[in-house]
PDB file of N, CA and C in Angstrom:
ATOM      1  N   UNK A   1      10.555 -14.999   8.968  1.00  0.00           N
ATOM      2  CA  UNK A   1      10.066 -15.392   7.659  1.00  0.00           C
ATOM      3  C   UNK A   1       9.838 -14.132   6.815  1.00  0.00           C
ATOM      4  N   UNK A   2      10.673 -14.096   5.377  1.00  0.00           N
ATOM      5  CA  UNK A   2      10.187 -13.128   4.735  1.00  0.00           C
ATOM      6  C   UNK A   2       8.330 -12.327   4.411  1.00  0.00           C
ATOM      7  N   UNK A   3       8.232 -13.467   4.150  1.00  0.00           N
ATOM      8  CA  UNK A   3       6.540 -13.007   4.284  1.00  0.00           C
ATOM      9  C   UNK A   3       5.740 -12.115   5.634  1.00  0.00           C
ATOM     10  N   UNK A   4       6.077 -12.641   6.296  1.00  0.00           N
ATOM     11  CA  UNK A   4       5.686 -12.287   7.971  1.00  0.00           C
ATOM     12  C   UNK A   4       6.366 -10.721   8.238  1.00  0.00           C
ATOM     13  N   UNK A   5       7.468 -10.430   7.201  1.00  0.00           N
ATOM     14  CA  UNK A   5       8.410  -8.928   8.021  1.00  0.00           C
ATOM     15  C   UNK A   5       7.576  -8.160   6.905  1.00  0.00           C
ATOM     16  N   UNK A   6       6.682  -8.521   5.522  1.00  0.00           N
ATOM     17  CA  UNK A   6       6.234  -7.966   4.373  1.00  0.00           C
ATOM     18  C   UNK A   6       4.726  -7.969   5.236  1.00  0.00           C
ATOM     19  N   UNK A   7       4.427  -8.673   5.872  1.00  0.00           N
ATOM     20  CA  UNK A   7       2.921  -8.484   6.141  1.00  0.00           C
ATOM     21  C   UNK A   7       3.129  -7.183   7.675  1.00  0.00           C
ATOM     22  N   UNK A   8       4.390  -7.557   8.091  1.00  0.00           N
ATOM     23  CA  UNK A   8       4.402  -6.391   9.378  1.00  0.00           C
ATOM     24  C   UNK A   8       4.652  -5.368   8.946  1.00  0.00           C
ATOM     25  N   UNK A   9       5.143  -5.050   7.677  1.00  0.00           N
ATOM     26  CA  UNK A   9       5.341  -3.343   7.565  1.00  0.00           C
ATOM     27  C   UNK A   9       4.177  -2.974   6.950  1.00  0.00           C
ATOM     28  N   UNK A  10       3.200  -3.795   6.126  1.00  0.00           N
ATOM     29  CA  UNK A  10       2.116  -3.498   5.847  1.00  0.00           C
ATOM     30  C   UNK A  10       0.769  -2.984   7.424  1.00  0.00           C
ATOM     31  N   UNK A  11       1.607  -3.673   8.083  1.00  0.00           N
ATOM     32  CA  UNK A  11       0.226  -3.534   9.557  1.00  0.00           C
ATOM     33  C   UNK A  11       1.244  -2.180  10.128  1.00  0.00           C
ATOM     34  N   UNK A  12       2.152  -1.474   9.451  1.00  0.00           N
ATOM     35  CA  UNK A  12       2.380  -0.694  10.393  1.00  0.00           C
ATOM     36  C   UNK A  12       2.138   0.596   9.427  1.00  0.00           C
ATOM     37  N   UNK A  13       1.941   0.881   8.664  1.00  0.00           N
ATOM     38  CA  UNK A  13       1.448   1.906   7.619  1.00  0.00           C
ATOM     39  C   UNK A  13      -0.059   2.497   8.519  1.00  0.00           C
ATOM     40  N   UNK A  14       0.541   3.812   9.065  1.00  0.00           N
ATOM     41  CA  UNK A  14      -0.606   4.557   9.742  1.00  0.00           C
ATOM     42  C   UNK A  14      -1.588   4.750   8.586  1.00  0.00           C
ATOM     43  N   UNK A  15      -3.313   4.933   9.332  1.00  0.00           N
ATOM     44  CA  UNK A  15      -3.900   5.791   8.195  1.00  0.00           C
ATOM     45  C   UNK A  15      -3.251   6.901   7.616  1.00  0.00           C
ATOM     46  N   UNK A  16      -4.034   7.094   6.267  1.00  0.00           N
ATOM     47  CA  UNK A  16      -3.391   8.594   5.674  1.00  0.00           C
ATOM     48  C   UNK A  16      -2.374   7.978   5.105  1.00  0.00           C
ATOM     49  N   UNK A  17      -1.628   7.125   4.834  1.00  0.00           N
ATOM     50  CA  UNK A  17      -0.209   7.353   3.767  1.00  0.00           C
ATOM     51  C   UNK A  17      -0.119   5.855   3.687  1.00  0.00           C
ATOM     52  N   UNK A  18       0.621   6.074   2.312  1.00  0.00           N
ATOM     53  CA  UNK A  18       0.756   4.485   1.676  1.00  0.00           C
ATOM     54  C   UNK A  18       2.391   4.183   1.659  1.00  0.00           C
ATOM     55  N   UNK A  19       2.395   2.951   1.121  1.00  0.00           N
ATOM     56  CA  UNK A  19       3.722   2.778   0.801  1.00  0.00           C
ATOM     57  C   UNK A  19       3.805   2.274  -0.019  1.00  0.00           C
ATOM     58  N   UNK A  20       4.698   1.814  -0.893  1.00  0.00           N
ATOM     59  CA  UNK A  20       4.978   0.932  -2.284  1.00  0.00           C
ATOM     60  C   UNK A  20       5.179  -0.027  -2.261  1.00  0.00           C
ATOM     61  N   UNK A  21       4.848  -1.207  -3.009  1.00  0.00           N
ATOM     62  CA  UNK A  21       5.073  -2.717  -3.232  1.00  0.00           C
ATOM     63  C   UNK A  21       6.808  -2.760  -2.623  1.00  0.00           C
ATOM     64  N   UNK A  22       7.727  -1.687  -3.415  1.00  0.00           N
ATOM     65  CA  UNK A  22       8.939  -2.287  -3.431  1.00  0.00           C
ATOM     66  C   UNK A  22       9.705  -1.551  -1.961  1.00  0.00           C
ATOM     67  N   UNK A  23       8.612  -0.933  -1.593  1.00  0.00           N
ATOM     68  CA  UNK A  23       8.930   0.202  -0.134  1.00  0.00           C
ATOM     69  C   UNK A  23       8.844  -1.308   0.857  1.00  0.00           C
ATOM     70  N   UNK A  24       8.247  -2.085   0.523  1.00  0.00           N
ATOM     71  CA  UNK A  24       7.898  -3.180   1.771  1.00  0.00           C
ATOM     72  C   UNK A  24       8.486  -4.188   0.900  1.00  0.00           C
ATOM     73  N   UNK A  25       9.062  -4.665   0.126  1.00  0.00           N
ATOM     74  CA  UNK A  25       9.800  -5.397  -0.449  1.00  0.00           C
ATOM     75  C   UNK A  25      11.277  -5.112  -1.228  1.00  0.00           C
ATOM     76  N   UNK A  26      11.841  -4.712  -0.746  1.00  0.00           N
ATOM     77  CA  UNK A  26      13.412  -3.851  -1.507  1.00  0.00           C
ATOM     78  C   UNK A  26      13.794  -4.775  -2.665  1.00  0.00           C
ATOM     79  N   UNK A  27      13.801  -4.294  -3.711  1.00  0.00           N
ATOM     80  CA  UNK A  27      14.554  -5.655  -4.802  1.00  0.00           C
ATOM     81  C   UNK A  27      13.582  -6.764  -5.198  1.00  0.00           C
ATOM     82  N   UNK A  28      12.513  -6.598  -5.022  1.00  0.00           N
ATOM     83  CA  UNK A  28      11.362  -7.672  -5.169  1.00  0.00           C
ATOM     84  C   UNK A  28       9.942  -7.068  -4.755  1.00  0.00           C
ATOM     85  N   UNK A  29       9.448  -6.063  -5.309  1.00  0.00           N
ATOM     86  CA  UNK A  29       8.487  -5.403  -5.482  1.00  0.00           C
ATOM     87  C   UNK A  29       7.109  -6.393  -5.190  1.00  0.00           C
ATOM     88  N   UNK A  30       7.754  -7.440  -6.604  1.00  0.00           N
ATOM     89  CA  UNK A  30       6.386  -8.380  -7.027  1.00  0.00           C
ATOM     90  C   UNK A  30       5.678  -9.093  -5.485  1.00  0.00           C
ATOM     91  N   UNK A  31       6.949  -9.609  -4.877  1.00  0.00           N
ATOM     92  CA  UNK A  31       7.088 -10.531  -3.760  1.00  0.00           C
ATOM     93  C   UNK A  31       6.110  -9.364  -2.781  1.00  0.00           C
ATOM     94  N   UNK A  32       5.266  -8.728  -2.566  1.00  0.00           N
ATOM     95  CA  UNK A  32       4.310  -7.867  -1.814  1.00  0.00           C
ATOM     96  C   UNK A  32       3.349  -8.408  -2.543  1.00  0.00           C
ATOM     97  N   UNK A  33       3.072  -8.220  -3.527  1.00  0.00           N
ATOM     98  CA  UNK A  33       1.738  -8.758  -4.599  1.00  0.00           C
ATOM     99  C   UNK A  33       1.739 -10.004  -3.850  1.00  0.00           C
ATOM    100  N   UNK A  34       2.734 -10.538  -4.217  1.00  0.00           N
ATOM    101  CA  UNK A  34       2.299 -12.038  -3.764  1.00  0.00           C
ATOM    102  C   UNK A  34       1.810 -12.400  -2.312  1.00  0.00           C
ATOM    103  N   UNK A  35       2.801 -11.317  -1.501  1.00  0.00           N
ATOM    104  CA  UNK A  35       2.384 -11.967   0.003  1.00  0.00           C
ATOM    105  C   UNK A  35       0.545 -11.403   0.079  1.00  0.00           C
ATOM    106  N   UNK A  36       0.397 -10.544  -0.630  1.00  0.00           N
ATOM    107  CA  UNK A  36      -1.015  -9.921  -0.487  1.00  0.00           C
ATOM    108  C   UNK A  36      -2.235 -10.638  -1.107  1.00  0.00           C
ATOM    109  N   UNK A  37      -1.553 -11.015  -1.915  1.00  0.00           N
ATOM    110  CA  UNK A  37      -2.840 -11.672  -2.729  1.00  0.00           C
ATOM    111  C   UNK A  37      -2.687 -13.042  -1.974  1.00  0.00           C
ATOM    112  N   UNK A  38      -2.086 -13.772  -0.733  1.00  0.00           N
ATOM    113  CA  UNK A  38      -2.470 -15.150  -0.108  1.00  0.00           C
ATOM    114  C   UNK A  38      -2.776 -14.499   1.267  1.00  0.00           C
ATOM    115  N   UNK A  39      -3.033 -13.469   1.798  1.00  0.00           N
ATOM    116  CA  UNK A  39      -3.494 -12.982   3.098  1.00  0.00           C
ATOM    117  C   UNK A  39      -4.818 -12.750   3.248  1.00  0.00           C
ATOM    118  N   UNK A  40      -5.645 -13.460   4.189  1.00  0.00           N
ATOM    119  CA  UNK A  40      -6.465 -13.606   4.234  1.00  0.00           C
ATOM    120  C   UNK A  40      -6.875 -12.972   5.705  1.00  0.00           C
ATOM    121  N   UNK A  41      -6.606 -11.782   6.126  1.00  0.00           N
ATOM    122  CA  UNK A  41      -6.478 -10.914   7.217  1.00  0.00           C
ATOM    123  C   UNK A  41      -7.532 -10.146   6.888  1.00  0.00           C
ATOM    124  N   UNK A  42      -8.792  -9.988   7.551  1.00  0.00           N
ATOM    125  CA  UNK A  42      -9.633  -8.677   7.005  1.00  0.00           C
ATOM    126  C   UNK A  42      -9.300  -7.622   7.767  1.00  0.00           C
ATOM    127  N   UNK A  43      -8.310  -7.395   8.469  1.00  0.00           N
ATOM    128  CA  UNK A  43      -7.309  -6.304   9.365  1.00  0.00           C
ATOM    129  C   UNK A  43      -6.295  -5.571   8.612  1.00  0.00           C
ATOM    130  N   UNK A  44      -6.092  -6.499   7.652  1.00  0.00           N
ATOM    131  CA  UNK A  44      -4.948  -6.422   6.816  1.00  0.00           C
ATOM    132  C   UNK A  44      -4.922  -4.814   5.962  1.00  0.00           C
ATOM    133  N   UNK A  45      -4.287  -3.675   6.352  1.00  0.00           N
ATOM    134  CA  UNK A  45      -4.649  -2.209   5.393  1.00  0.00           C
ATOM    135  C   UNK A  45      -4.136  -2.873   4.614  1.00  0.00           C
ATOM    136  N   UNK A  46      -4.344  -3.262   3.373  1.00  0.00           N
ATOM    137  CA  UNK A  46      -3.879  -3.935   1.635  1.00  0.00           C
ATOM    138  C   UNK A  46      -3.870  -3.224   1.110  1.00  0.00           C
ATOM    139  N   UNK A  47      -5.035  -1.782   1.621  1.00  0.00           N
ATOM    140  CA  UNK A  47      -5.413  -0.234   0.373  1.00  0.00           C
ATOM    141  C   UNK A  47      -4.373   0.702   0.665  1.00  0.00           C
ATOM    142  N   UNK A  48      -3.117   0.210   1.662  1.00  0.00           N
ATOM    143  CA  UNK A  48      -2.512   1.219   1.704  1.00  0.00           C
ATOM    144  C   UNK A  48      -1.272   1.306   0.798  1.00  0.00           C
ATOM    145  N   UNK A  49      -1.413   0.207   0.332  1.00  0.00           N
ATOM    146  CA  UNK A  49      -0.338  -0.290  -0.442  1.00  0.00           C
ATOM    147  C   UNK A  49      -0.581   0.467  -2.533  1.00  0.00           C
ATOM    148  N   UNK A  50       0.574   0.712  -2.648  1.00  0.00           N
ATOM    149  CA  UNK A  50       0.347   1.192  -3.980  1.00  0.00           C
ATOM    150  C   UNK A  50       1.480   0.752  -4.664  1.00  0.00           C
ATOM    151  N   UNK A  51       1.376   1.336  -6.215  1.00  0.00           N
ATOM    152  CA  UNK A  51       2.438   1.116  -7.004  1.00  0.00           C
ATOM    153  C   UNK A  51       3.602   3.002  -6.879  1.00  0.00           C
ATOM    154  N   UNK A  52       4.770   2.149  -7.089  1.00  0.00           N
ATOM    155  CA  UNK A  52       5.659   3.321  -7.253  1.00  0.00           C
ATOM    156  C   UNK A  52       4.948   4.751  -7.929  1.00  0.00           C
ATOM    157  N   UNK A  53       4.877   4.854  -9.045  1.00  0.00           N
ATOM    158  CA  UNK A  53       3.819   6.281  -9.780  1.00  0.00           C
ATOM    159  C   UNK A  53       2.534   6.297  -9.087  1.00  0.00           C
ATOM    160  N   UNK A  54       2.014   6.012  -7.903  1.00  0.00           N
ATOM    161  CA  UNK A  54       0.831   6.019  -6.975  1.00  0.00           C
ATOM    162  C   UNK A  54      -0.217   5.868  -7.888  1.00  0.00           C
ATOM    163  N   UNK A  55      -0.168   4.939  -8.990  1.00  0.00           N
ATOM    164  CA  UNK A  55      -1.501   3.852  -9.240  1.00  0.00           C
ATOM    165  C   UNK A  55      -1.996   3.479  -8.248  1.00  0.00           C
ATOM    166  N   UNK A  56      -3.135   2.416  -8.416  1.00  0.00           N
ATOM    167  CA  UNK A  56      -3.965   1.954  -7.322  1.00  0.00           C
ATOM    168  C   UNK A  56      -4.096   0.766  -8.641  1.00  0.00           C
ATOM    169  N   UNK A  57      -3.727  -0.450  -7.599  1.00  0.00           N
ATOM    170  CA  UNK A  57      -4.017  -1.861  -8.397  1.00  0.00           C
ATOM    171  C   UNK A  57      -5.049  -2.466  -8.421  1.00  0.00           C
ATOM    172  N   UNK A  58      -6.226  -2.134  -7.170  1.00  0.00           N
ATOM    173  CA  UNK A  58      -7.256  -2.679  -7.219  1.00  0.00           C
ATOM    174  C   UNK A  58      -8.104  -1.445  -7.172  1.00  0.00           C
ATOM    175  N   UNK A  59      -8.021  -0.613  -7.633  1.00  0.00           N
ATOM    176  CA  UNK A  59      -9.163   0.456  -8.307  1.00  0.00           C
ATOM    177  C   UNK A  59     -10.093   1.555  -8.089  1.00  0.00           C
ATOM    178  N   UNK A  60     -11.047   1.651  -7.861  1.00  0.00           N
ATOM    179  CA  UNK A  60     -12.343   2.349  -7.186  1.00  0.00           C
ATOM    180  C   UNK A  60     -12.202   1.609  -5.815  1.00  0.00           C
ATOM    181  N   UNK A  61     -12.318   0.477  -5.522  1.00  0.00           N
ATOM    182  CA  UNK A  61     -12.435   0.063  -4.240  1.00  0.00           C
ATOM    183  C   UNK A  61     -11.365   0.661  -3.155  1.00  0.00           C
ATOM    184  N   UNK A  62     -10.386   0.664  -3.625  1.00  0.00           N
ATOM    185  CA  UNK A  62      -8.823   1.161  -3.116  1.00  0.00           C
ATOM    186  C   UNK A  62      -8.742   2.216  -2.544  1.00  0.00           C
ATOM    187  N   UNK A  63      -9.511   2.929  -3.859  1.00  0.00           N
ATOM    188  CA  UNK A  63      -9.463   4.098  -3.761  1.00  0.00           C
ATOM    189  C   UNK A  63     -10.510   5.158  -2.945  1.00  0.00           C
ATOM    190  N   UNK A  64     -11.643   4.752  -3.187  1.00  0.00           N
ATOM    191  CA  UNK A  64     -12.468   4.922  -1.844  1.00  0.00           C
ATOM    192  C   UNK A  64     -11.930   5.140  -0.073  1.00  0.00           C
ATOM    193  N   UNK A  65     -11.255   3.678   0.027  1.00  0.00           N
ATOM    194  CA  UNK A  65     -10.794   3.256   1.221  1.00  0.00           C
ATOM    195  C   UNK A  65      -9.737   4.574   1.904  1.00  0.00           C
ATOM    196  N   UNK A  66      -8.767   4.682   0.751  1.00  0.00           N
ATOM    197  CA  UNK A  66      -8.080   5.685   1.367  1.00  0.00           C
ATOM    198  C   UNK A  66      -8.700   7.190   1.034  1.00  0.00           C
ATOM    199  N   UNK A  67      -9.321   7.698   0.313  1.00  0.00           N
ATOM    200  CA  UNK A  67      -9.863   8.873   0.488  1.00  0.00           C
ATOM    201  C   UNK A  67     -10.506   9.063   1.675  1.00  0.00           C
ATOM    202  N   UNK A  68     -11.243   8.099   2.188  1.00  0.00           N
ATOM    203  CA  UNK A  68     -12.105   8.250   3.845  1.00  0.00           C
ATOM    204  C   UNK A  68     -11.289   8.255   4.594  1.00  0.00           C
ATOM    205  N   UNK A  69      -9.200   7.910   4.379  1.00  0.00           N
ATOM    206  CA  UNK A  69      -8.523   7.995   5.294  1.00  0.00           C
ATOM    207  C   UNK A  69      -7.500   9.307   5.255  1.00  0.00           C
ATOM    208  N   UNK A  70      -8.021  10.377   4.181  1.00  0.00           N
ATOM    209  CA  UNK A  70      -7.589  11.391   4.095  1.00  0.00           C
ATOM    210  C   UNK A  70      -6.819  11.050   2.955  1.00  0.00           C
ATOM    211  N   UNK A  71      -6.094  10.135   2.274  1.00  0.00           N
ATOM    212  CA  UNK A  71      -4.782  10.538   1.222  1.00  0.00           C
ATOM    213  C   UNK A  71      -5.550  10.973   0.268  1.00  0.00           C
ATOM    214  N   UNK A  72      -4.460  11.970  -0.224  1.00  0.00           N
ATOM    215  CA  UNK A  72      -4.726  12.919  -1.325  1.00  0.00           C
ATOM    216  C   UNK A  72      -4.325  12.073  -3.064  1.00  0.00           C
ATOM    217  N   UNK A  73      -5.290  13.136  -3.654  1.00  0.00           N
ATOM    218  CA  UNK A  73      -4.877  11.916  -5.223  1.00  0.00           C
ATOM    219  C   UNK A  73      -4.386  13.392  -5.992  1.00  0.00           C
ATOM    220  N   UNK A  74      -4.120  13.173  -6.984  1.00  0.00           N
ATOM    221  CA  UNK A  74      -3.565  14.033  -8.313  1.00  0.00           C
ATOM    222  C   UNK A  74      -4.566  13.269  -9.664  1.00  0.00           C
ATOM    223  N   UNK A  75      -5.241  13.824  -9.785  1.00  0.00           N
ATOM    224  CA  UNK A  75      -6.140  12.860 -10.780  1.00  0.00           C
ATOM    225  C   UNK A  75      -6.404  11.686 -10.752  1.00  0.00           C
ATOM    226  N   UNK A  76      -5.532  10.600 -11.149  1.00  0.00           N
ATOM    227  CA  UNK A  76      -6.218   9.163 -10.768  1.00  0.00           C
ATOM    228  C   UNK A  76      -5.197   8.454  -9.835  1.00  0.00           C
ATOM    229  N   UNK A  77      -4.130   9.547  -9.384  1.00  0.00           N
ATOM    230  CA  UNK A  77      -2.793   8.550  -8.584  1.00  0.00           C
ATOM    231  C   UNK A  77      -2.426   9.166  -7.104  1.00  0.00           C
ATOM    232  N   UNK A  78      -2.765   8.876  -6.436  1.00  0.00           N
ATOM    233  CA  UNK A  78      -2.033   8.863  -5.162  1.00  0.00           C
ATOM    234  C   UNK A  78      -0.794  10.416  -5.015  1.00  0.00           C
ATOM    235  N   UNK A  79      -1.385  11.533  -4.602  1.00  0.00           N
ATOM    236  CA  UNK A  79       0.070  11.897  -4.194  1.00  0.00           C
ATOM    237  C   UNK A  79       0.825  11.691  -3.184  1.00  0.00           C
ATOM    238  N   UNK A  80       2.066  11.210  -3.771  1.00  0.00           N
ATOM    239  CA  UNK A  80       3.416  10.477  -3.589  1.00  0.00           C
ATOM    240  C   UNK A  80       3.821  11.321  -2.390  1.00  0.00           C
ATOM    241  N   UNK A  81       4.399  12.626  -3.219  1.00  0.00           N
ATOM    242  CA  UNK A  81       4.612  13.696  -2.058  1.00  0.00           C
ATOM    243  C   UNK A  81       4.327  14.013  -0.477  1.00  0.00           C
ATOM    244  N   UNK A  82       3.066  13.419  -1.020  1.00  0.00           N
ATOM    245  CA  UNK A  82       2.387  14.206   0.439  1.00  0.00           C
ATOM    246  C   UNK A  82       2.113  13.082   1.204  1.00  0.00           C
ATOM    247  N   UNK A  83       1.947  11.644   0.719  1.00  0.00           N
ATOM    248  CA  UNK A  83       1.020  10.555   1.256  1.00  0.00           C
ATOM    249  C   UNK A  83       2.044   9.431   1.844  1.00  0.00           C
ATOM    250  N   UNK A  84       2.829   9.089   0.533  1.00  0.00           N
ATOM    251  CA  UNK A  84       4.226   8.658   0.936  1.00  0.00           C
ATOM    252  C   UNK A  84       4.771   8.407   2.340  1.00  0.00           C
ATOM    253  N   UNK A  85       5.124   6.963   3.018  1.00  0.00           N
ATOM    254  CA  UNK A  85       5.271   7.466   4.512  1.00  0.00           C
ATOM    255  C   UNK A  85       7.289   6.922   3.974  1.00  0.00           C
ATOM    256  N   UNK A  86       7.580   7.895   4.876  1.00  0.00           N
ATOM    257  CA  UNK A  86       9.292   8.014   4.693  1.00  0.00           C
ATOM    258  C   UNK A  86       9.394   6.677   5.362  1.00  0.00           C
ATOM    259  N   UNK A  87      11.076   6.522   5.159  1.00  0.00           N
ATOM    260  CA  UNK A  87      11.611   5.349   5.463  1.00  0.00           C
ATOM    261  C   UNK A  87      11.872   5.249   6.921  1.00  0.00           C
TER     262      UNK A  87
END
């Protein structure tokens, strides 16, 4: 099930580095939003997840979460560079 291979690459994102909506969804970015916003997993890393330009969609809270897990920011965004987990 598509949903189920979007919620497993999300459970496999070590601490320390994020990945992108469209990094766990190729061609359908949105389709991560969606599987995220109906998961009801409190296991679920959700904060590891970001937007492509390493925004943070849900905010201070997000952002907290991964600073205690080491990722680094550039003012208000995620560096990409460094945090980014390769393919």
């Amino acid at each position: 099930m598509r949903a189920e291979r979007v919620l497993e690459r999300i459970r496999a994102i070590p601490p320390g580095f994020v990945r992108t909506y469209g990094d766990l969804s190729p061609g359908a970015p949105r389709f991560t939003g969606t599987v995220l916003s109906a998961a009801d997993d409190p296991e679920l890393p959700w904060h590891r997840v970001v937007r492509a330009d390493g925004t943070l969609a849900k905010g201070d809270r997000q952002r907290r979460l991964l600073e205690a897990e080491g990722v680094p920011f550039t003012g208000a965004r995620v560096d990409m560079r460094a945090a980014r987990l390769p393919d």
